[in-house]
Protein backbone atom coordinates (compact mmCIF):
# COMPACT_ATOMS: atom_id res chain seq x y z
CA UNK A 1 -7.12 39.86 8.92
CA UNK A 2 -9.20 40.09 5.49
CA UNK A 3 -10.56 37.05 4.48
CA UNK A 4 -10.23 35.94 0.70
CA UNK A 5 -13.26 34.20 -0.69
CA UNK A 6 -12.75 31.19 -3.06
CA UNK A 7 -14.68 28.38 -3.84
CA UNK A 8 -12.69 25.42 -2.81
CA UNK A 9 -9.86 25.51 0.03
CA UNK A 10 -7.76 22.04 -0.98
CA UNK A 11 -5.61 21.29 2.27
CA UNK A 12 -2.48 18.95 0.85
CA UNK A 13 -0.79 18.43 -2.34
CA UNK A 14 -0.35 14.46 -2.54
CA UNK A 15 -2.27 12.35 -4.64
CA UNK A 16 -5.45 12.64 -3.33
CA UNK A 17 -5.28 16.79 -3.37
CA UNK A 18 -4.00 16.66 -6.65
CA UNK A 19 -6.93 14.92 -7.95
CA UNK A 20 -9.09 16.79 -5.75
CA UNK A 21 -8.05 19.73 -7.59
CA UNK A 22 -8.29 18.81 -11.43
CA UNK A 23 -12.18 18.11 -10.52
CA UNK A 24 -12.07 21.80 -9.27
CA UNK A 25 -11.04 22.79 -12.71
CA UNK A 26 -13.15 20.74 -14.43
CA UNK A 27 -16.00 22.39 -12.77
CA UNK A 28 -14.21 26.09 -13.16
CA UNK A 29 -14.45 26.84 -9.64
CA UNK A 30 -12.04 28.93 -7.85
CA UNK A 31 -9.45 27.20 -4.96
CA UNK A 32 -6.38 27.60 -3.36
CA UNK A 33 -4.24 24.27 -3.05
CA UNK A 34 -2.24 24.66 0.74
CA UNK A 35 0.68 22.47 1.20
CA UNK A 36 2.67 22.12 4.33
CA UNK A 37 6.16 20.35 4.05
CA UNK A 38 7.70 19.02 1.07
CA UNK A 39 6.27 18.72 -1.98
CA UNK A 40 5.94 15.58 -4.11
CA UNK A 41 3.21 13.07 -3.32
CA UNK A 42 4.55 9.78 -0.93
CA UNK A 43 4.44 7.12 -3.19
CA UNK A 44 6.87 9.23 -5.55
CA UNK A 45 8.83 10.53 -2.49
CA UNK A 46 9.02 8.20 0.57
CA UNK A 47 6.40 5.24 -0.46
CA UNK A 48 6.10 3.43 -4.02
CA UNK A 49 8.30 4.42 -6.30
CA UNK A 50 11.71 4.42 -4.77
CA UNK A 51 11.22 1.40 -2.49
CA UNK A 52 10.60 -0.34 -5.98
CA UNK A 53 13.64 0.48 -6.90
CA UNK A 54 15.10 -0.44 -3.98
CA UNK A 55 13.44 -4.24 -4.54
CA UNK A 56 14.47 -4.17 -8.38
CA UNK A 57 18.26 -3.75 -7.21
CA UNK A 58 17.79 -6.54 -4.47
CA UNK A 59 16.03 -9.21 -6.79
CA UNK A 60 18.98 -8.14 -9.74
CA UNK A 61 21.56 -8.82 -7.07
CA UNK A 62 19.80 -11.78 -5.20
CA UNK A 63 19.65 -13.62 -9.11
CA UNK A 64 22.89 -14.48 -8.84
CA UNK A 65 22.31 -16.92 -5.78
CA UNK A 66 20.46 -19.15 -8.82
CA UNK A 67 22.85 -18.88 -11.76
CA UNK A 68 25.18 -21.83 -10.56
CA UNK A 69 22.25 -24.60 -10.46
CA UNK A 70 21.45 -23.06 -14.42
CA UNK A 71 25.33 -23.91 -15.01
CA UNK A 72 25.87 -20.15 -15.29
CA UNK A 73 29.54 -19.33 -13.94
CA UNK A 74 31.05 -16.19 -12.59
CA UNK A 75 28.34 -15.67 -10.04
CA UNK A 76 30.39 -16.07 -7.13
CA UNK A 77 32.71 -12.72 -8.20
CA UNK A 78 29.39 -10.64 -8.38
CA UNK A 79 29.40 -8.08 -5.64
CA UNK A 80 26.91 -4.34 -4.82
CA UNK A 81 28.69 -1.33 -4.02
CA UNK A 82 25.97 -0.23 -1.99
CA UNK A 83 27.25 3.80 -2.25
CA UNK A 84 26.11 3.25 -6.05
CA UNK A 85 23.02 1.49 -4.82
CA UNK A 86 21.47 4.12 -3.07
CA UNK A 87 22.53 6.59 -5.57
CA UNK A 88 20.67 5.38 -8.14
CA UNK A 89 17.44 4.62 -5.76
CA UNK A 90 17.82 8.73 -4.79
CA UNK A 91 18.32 9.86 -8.24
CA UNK A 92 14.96 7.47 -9.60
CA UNK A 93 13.31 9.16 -6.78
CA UNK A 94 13.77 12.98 -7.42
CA UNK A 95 13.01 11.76 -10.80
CA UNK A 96 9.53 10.80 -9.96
CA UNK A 97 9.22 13.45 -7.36
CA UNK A 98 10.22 15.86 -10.39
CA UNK A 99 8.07 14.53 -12.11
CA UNK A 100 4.76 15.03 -10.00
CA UNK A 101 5.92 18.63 -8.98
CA UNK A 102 6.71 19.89 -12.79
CA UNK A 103 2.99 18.41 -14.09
CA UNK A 104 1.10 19.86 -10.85
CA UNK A 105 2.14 23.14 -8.82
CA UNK A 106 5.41 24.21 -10.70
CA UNK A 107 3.58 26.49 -12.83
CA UNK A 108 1.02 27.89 -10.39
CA UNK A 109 0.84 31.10 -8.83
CA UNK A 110 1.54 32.24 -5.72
CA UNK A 111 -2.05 33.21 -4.89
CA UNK A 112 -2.93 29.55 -6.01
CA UNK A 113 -0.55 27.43 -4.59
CA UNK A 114 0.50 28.22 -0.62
CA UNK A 115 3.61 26.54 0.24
CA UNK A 116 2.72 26.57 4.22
CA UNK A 117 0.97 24.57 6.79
CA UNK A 118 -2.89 24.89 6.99
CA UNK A 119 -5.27 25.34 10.35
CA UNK A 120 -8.75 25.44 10.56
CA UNK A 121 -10.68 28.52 12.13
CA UNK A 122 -13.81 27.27 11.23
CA UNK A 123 -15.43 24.57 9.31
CA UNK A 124 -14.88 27.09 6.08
CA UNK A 125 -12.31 29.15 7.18
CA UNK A 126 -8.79 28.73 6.36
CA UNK A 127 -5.73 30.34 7.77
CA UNK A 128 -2.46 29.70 5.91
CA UNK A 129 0.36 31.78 4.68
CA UNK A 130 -0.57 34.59 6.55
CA UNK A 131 -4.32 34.74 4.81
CA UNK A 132 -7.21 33.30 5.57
CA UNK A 133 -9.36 31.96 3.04
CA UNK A 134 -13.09 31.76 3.14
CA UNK A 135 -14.45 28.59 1.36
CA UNK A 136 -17.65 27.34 0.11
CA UNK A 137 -16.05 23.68 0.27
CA UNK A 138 -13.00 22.28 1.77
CA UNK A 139 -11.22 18.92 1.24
CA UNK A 140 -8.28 17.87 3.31
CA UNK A 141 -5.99 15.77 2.43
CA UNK A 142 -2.97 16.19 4.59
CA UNK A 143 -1.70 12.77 4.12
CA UNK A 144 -0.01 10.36 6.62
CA UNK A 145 2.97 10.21 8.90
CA UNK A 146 5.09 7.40 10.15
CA UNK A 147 4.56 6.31 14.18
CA UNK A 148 8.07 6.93 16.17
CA UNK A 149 6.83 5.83 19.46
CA UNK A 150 8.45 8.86 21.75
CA UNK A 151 10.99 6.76 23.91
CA UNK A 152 12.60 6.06 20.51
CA UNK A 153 13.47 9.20 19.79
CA UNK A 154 16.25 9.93 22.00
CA UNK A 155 18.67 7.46 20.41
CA UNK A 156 18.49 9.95 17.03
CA UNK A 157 19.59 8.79 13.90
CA UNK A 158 20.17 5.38 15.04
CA UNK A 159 16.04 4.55 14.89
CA UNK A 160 14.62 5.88 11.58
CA UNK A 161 11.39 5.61 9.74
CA UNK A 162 10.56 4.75 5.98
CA UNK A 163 10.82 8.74 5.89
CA UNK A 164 14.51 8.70 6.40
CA UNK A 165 15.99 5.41 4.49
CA UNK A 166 15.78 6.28 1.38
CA UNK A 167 17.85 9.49 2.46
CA UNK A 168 20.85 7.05 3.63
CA UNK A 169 23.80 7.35 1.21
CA UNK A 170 25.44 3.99 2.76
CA UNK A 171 23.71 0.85 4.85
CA UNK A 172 24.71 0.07 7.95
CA UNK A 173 26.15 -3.41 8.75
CA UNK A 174 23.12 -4.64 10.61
CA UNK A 175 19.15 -3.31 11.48
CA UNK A 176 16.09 -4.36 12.70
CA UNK A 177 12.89 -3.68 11.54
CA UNK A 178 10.66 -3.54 13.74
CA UNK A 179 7.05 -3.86 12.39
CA UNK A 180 6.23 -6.79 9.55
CA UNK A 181 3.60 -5.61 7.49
CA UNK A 182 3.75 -4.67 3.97
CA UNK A 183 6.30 -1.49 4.17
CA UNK A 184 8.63 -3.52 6.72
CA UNK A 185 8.49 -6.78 4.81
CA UNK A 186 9.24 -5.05 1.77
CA UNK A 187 12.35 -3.14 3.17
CA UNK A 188 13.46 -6.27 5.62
CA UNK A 189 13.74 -8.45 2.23
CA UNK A 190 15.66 -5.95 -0.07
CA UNK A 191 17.91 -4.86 2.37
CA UNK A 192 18.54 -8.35 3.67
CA UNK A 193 19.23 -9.44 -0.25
CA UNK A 194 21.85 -6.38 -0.50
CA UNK A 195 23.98 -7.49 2.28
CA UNK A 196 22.66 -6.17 5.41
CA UNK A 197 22.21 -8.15 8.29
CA UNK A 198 18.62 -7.95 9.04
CA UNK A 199 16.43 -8.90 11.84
CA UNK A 200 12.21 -8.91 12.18
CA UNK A 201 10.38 -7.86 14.91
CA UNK A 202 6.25 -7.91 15.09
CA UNK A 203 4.44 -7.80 18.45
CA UNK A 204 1.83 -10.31 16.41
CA UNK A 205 1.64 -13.42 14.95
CA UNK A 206 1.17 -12.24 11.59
CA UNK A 207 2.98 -10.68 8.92
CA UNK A 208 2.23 -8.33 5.60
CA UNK A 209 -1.42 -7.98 7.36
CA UNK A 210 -2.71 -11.94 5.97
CA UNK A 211 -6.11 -12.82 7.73
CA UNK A 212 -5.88 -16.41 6.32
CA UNK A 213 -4.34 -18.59 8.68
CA UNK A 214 -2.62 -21.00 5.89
CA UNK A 215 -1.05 -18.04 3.58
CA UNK A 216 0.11 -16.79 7.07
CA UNK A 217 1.87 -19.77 8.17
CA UNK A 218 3.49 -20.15 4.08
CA UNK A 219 4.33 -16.52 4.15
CA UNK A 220 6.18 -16.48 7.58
CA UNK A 221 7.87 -19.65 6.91
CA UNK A 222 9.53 -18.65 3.26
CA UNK A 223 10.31 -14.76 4.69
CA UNK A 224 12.25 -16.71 7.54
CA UNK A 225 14.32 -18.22 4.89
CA UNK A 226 15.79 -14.45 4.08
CA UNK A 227 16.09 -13.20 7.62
CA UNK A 228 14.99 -14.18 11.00
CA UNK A 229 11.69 -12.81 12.15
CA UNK A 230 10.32 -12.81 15.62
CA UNK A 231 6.64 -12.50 16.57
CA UNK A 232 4.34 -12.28 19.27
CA UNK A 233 6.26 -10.09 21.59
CA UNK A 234 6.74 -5.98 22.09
CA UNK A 235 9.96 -4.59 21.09
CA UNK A 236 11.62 -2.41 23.36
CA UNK A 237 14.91 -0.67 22.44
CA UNK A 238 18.15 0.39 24.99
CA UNK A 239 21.88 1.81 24.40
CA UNK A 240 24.16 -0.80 23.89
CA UNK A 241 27.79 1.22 23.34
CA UNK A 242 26.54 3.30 20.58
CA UNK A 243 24.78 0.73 18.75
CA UNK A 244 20.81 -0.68 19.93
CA UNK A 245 19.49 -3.34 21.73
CA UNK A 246 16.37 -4.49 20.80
CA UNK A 247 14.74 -7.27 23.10
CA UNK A 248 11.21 -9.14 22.68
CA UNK A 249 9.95 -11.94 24.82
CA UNK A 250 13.23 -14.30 24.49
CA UNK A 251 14.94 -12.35 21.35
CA UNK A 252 17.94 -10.33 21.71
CA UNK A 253 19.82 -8.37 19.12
CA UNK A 254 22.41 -5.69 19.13
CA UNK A 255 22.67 -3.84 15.77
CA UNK A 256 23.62 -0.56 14.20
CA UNK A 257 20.40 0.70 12.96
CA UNK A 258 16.33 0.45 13.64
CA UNK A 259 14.09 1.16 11.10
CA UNK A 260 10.69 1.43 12.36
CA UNK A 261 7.64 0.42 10.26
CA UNK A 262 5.23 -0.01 12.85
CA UNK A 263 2.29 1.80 10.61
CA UNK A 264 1.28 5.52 9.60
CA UNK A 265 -1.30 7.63 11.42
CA UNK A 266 -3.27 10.61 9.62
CA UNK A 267 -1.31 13.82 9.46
CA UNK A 268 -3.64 15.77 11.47
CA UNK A 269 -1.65 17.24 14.30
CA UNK A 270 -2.21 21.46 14.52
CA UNK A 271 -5.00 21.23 11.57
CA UNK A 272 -7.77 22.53 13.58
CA UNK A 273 -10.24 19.32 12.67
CA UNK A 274 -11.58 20.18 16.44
CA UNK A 275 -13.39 23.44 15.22
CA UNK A 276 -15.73 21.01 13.11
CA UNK A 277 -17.95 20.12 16.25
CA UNK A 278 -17.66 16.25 15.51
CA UNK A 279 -16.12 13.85 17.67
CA UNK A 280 -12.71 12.70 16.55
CA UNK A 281 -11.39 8.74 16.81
CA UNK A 282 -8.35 8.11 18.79
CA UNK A 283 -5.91 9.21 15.45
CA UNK A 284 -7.85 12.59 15.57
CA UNK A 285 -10.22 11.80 12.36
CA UNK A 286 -13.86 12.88 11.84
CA UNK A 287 -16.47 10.63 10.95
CA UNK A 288 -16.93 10.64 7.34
CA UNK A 289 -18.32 8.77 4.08
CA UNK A 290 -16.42 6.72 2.16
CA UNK A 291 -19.15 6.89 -0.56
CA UNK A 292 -18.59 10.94 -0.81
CA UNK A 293 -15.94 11.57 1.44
CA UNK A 294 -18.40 13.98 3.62
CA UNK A 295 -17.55 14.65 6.78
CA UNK A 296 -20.53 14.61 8.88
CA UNK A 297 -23.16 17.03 6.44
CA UNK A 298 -20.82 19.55 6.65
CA UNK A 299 -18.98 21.03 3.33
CA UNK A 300 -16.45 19.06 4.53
CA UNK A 301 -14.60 16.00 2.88
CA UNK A 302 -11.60 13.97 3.40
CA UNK A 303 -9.25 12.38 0.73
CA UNK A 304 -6.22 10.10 0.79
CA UNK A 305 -4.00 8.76 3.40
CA UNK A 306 -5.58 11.30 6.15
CA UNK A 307 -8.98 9.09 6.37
CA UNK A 308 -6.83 5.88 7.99
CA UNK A 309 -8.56 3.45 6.04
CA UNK A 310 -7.32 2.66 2.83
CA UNK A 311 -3.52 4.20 2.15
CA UNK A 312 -2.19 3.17 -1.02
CA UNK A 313 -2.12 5.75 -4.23
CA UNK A 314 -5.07 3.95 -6.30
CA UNK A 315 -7.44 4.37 -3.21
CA UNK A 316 -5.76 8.42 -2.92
CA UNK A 317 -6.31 9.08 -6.45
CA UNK A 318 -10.56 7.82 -6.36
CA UNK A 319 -11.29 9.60 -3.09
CA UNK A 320 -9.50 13.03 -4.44
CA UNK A 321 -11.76 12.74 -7.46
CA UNK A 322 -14.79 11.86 -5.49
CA UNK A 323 -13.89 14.63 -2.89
CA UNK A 324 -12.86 17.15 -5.41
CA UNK A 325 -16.49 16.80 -7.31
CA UNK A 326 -18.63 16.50 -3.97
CA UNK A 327 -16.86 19.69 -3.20
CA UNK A 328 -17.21 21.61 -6.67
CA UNK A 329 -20.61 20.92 -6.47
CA UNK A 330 -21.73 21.60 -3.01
CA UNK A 331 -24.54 23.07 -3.55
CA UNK A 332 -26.05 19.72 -4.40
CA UNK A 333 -26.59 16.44 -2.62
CA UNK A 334 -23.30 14.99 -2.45
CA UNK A 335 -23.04 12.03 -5.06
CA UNK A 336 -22.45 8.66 -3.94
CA UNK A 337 -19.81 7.01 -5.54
CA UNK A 338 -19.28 3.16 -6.04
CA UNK A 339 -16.01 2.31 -4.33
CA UNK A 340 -13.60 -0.14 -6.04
CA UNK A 341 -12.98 -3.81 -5.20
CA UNK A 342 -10.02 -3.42 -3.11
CA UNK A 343 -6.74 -5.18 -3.04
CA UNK A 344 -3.44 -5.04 -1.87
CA UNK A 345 -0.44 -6.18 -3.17
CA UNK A 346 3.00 -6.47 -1.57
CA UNK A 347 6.12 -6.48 -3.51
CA UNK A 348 7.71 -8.61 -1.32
CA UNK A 349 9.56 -11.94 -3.68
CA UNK A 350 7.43 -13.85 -3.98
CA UNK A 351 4.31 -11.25 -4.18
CA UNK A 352 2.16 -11.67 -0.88
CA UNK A 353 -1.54 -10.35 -2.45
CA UNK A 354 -5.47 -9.90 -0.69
CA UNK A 355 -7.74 -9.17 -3.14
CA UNK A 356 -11.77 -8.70 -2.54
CA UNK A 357 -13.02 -9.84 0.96
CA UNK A 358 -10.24 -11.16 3.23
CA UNK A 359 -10.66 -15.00 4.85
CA UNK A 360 -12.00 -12.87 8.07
CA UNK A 361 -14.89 -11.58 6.24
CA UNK A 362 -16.62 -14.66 4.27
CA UNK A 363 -18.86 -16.33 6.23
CA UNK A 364 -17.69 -19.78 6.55
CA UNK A 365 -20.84 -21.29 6.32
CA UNK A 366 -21.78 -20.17 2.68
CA UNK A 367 -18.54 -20.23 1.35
CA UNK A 368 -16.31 -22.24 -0.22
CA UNK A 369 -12.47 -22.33 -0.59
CA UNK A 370 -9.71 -23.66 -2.65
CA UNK A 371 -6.22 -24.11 -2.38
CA UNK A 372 -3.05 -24.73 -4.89
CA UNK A 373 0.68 -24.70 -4.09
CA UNK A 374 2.85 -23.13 -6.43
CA UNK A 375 4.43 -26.18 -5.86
CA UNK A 376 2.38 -28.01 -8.33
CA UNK A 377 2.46 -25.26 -10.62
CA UNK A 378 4.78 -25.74 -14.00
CA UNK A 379 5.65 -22.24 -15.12
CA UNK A 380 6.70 -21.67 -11.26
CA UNK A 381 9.30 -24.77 -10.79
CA UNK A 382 10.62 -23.64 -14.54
CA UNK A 383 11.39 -19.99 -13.08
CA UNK A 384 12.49 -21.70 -10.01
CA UNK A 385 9.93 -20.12 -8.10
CA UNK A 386 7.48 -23.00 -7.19
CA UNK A 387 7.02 -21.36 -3.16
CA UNK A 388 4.06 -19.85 -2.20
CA UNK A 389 0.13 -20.55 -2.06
CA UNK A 390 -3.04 -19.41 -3.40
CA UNK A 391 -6.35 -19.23 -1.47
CA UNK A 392 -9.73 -18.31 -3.49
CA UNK A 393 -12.90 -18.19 -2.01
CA UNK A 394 -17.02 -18.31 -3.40
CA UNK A 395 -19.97 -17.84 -2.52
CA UNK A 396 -21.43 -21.59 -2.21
CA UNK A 397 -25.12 -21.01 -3.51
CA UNK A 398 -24.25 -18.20 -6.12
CA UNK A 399 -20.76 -19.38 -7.19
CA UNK A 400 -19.82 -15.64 -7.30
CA UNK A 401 -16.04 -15.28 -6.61
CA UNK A 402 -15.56 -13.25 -3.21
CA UNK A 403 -11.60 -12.70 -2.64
CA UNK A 404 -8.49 -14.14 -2.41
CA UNK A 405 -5.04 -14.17 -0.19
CA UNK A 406 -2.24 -15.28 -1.41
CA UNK A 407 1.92 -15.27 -1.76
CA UNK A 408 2.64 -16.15 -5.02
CA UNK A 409 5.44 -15.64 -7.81
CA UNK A 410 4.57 -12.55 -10.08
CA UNK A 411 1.35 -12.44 -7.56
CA UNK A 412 0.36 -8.64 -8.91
CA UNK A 413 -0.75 -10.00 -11.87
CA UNK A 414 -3.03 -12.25 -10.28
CA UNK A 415 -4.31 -9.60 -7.85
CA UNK A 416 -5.37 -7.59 -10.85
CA UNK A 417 -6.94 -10.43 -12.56
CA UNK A 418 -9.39 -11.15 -9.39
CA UNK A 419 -9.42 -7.74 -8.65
CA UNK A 420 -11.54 -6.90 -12.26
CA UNK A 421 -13.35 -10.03 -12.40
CA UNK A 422 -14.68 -9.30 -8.50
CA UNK A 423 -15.74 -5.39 -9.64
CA UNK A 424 -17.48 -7.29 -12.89
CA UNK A 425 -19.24 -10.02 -10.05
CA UNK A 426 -18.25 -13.15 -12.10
CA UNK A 427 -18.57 -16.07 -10.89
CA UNK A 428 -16.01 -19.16 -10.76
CA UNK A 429 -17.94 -20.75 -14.06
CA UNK A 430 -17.51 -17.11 -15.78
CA UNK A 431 -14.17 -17.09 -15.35
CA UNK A 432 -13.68 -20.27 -16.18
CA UNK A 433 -15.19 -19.47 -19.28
CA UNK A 434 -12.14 -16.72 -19.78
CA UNK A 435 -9.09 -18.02 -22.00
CA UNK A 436 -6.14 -19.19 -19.75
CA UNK A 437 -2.64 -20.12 -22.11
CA UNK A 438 -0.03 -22.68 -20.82
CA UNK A 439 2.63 -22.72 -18.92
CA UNK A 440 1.67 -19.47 -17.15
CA UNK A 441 1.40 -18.46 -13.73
CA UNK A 442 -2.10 -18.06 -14.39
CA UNK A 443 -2.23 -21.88 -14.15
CA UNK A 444 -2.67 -21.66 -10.45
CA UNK A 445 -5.44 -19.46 -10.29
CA UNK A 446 -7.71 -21.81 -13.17
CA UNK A 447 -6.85 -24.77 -11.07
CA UNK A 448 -8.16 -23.27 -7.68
CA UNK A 449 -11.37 -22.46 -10.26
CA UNK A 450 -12.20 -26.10 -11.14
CA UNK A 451 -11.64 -26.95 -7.46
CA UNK A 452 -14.42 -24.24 -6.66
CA UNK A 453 -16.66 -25.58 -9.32
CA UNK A 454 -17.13 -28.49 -8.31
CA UNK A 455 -17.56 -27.49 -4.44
CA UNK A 456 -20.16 -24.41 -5.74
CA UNK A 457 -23.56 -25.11 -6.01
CA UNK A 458 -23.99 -22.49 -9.14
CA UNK A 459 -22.59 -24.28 -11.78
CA UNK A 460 -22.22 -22.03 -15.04
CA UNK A 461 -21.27 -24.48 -17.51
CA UNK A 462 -17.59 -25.00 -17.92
CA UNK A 463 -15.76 -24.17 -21.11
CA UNK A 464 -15.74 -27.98 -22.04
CA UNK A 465 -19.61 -28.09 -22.42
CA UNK A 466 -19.71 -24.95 -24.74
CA UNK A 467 -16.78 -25.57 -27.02
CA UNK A 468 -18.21 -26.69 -30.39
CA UNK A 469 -16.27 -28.54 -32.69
CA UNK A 470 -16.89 -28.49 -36.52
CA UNK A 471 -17.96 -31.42 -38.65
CA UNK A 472 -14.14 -32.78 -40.16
């Protein structure tokens, strides 16, 4: 078979490919972008977008459970035809799907974009469509897949995966999901608020992923308030007339549906990544830079959901740029790239948010920590959302703000508050510094501040000590 020589073989057409391939362009090298499977990234497709529609229709529905203590009648006659529901949530999603395909590979050509799956022959050569393509540089970014753990599978359409629900045109009277991190959290709470009976299953005592020990215990205790979740035990599933079975330790439930969110490995299966000579970890991934996305010192690099590590679209988007320019200029020592403070934010009601380093990263004897209930918090109680907590944590000597866990009402605002003053390495004086109105949300987060000042031994001054007030 002839092999065609381009400059840049881009394996997947998600976020991270896409981005991979506009630094191509930039540079005016020549590529061929290979896409197996749908098209449409997974946050517009089976991620992001449409379970956030999913949550907007739960919280509109789940406002009517407060109207009557506002003295607002005609609550109780509210109801969600569910048909309707789901609807909408499809058509918002081939909307955004649409939307990605039309502004990326809609216009390509065939010889540009291959609709087919990928393998590699070698490090640099491609087979795909019936071609093979010779590369100077290839970047994969194949994306991720949802775990169905194989004894699962023979019940068929009564166990699906996050790839599935958003396909269902009606919901079933009762599910489990099993698996309470962010993705199951998110679903378990929406679908619970639109009627279905729900049940949660984690085999650990954690949910949405929390390190810190006292945002664990608030967050389990207020999602157990929407639907019963069991931890600390491995789910196993059986036939129970037609509908499931799912036990754990002590827990029983029969239901009609099981939705599993038990994580995402990298979509690596029949790719080849063997033929690179490098070991591969026990999801089938090289070893590779985060810095440049290099894969050993080969011309080589990963992007996206396919490294494991950091799979939401923000982190997709930087490592397709940083792979796509490594790659157009290979030739050169690959540049090393400052990676992002990261952060993580789960839409969950209220938001459950990490931001910086996690409570199992700061070294407990140089930092300190602070603590405020939403509780306390005025613009909370007046929304009639005072639940939740917020946990910030310094650097004792330098008073440099480090991180943050918390579940807190309208919490992504927060996150992205921390998450830019971390990247700018402010520290809890500097920020105090920053303008914070009243009543806001953003209350919480200046009174865990003056908590931290006075703990830190940095002291910036305060903004009392530098206002200066004119002569009257």
């Amino acid at each position: 078979m002839k092999e065609r020589q381009v400059d840049i073989v881009i394996i997947g057409s998600g976020s991270a490919g896409l981005n991979a391939m506009a630094q191509a362009r930039q540079a005016g090298r020549s590529f061929v972008l290979i896409n197996g499977g749908m098209e449409g990234t997974t946050c517009a497709r089976i991620g992001c977008m449409p379970s956030k529609v999913m949550i907007h229709i739960a919280e509109e529905y789940y406002r009517r459970t407060h109207f009557g203590q506002y003295g607002i009648d005609g609550h109780d006659g509210l109801s969600l035809d569910l048909t309707e529901a789901m609807k909408h949530v499809q058509e918002l999603r081939d909307g955004f799907v649409q939307g990605v395909v039309s502004r990326s590979t809609a216009r390509m050509a065939d010889d540009v974009f291959i609709q087919d799956y990928a393998r590699l022959l070698e490090p640099t050569l491609v087979e795909a469509g019936g071609q093979r393509f010779r590369a100077r540089a290839v970047v994969v970014a194949t994306g991720s897949t949802p775990i169905l753990p194989a004894p699962w599978r023979q019940f068929g359409k009564r166990v699906i995966t996050t790839d599935e629900v958003f396909e269902l045109e009606d919901l079933p009277a009762s599910m489990v999901i099993i698996g309470m991190g962010t993705i199951g959290l998110e679903l378990g709470q929406s679908l619970s608020r639109m009627g279905v009976a729900i049940s949660g299953f984690d085999q650990v005592e954690r949910i949405a992923g929390i390190t810190d020990p006292e945002v664990n215990r608030c967050a389990i205790e207020l999602m157990r308030r929407e639907f019963p979740i069991h931890l600390g035990a491995t789910a196993t599933l059986s036939d129970a007339d037609g509908k499931l079975r799912v036990r754990a330790g002590e827990q029983e439930v029969v239901v009609d549906q099981v939705l599993s969110c038990i994580g995402r490995v990298p979509m690596v299966e029949g790719l080849g990544l063997e033929v690179l000579g490098l070991p591969l970890d026990a999801r089938g991934v090289p070893p590779f830079d985060p810095h440049t996305m290099q894969v050993g010192d080969l011309p080589v690099f990963l992007a996206g959901d396919v490294t494991g590590d950091r799979q939401v679209l923000h982190e997709a988007t930087d490592e397709g740029k940083i792979a796509g320019y490594n790659a157009a200029h290979v030739d050169q020592a690959p540049q090393r790239f400052h990676r992002k403070t990261a952060f993580y934010v789960n839409f969950c009601d209220p938001n459950i948010v990490a931001v910086g380093d996690r409570f199992d990263q700061i070294d407990s004897g140089r930092s300190e920590i602070a603590e405020v209930s939403f509780a306390t918090v005025g613009r909370a109680r007046a929304m009639g959302a005072a639940r939740g907590v917020l946990r910030l944590y310094a650097d004792r000597a330098s008073g440099r703000v480090l991180g943050s866990e918390m579940i807190a009402p309208r919490g992504e605002h927060l996150a992205h508050l921390l998450a830019w003053a971390i990247e700018q390495r402010m520290t809890v004086g500097d920020m105090l510094r920053m303008p914070f109105y009243h009543p806001v949300i953003e209350g919480a987060l200046k009174a865990a501040l003056s908590q931290l000042h006075a703990k830190v031994d940095a002291r910036n001054p305060g903004p009392i000590t530098e206002l200066v007030l004119a002569a009257g």
